[in-house]
C-alpha atoms as a PDB file:
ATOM      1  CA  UNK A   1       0.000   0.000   0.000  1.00  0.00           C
ATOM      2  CA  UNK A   2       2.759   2.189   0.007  1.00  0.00           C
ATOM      3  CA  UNK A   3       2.900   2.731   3.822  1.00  0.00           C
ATOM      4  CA  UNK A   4       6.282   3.084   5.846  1.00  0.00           C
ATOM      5  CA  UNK A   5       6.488   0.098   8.497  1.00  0.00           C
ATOM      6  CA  UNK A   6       6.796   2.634  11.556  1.00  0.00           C
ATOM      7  CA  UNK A   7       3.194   4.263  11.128  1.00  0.00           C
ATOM      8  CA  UNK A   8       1.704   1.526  11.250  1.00  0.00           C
ATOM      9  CA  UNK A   9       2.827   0.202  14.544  1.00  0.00           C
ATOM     10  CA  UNK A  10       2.183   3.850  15.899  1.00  0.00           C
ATOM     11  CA  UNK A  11      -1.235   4.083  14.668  1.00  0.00           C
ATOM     12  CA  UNK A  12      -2.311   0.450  15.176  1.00  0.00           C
ATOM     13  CA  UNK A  13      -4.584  -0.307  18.208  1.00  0.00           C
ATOM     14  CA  UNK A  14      -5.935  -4.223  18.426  1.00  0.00           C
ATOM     15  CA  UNK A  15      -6.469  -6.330  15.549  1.00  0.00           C
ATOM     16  CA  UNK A  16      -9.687  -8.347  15.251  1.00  0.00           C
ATOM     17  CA  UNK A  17      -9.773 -11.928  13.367  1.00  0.00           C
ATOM     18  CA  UNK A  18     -13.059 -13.337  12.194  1.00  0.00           C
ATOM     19  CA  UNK A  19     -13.986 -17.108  11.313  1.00  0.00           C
ATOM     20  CA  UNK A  20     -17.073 -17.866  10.210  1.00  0.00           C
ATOM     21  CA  UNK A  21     -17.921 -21.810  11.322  1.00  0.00           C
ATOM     22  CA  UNK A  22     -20.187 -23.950   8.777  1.00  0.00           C
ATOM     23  CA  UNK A  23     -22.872 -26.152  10.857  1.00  0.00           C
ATOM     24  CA  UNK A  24     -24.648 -28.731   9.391  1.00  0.00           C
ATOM     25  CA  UNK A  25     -28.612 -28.492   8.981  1.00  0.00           C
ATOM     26  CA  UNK A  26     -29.835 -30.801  11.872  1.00  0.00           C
ATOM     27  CA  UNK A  27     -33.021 -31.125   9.120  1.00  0.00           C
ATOM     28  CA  UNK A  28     -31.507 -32.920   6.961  1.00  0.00           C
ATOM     29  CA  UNK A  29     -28.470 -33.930   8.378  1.00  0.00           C
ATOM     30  CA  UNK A  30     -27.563 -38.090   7.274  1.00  0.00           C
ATOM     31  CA  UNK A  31     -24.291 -40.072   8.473  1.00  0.00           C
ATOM     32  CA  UNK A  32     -21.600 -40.891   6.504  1.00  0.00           C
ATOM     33  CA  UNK A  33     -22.139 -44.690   5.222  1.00  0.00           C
ATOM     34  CA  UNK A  34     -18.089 -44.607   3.600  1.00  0.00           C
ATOM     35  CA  UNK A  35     -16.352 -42.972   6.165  1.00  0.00           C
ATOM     36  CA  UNK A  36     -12.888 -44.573   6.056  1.00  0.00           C
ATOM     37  CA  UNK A  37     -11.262 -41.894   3.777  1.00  0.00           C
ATOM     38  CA  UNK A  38     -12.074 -39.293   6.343  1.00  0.00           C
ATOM     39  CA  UNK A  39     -11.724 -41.275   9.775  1.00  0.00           C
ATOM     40  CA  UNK A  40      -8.452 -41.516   8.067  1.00  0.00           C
ATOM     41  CA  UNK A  41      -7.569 -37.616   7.249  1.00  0.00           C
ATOM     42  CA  UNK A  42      -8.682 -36.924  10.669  1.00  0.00           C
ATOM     43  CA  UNK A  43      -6.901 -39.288  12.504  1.00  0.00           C
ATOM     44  CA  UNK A  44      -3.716 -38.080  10.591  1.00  0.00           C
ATOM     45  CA  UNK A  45      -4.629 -34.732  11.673  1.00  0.00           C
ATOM     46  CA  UNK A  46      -5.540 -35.350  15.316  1.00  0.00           C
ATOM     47  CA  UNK A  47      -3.021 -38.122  15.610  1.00  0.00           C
ATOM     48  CA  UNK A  48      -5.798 -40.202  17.916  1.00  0.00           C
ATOM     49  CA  UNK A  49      -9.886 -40.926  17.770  1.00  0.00           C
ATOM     50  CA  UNK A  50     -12.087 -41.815  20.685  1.00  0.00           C
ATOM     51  CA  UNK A  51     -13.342 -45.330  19.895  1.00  0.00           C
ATOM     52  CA  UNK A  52     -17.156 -44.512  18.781  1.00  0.00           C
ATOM     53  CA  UNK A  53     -17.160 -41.482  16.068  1.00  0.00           C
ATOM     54  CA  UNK A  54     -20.156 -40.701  13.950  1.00  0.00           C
ATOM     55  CA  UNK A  55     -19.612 -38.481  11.038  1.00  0.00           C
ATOM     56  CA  UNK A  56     -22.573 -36.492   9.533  1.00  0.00           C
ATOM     57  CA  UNK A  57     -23.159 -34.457   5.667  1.00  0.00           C
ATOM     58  CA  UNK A  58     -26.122 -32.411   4.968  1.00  0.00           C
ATOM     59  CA  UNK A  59     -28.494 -33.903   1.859  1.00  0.00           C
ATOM     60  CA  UNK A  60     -30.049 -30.478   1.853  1.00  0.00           C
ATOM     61  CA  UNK A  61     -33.211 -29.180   2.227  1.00  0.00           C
ATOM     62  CA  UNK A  62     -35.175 -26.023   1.925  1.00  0.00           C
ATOM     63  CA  UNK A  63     -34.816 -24.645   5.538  1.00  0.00           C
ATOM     64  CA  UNK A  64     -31.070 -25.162   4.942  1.00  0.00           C
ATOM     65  CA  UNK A  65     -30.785 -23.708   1.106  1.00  0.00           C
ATOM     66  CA  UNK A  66     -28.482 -25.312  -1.539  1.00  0.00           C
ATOM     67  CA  UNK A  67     -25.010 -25.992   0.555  1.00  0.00           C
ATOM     68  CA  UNK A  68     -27.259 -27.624   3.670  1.00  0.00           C
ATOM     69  CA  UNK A  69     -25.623 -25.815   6.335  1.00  0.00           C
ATOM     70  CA  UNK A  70     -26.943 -23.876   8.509  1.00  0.00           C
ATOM     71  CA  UNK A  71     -26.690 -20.130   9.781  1.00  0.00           C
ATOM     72  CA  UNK A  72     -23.131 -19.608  10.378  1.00  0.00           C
ATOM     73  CA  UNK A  73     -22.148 -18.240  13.847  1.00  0.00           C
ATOM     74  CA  UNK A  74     -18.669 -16.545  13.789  1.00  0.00           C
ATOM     75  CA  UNK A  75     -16.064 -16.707  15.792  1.00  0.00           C
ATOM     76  CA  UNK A  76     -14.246 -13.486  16.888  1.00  0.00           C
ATOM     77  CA  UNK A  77     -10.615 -13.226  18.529  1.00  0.00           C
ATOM     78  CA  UNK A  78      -9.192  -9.602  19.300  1.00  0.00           C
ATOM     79  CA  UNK A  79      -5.917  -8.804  20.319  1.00  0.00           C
ATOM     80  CA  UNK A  80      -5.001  -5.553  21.747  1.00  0.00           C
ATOM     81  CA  UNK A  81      -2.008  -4.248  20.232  1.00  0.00           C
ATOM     82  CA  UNK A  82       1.135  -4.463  22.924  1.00  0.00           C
ATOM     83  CA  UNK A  83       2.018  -1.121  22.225  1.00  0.00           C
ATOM     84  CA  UNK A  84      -1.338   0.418  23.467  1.00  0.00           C
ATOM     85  CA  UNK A  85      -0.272  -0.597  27.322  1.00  0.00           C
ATOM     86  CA  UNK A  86       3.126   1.473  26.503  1.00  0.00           C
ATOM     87  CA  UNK A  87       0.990   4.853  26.013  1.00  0.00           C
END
């Protein structure tokens, strides 16, 4: 943006982060009959799984609209900036 390094630290007071979090529709929510490709991703990811795990899609419906999820609640994180305690 053009924008020396220095006024932005002065100027900059907390930074927010935003993540919006897909739910499925519990409408039209169905398990997951083949589930072995993703018990597998996860577990790679996670490293362990409890011993029962269902796993859930949407098949969508009308209350949920064409992706089947539901409203999306977001998740908000702010983080005062360090140098605001300085002033």
């Amino acid at each position: 943006m053009g924008i020396e390094p220095f006024l932005v630290s002065s100027s900059l007071e907390c930074l927010i982060a935003q993540r919006l979090i897909r739910l499925i529709c519990p409408k039209c929510k169905i398990a997951i009959k083949n589930k072995e490709d993703a018990l597998q991703q996860i577990k790679n990811d996670l490293g362990s799984l409890p011993q029962k795990i269902e796993l859930y899609e949407g098949k969508g419906c009308r209350s949920a609209g064409s992706p089947a999820t539901a409203a999306a609640p977001q998740y908000t994180k702010f983080y005062p900036s360090a140098l605001q305690s300085e002033r």
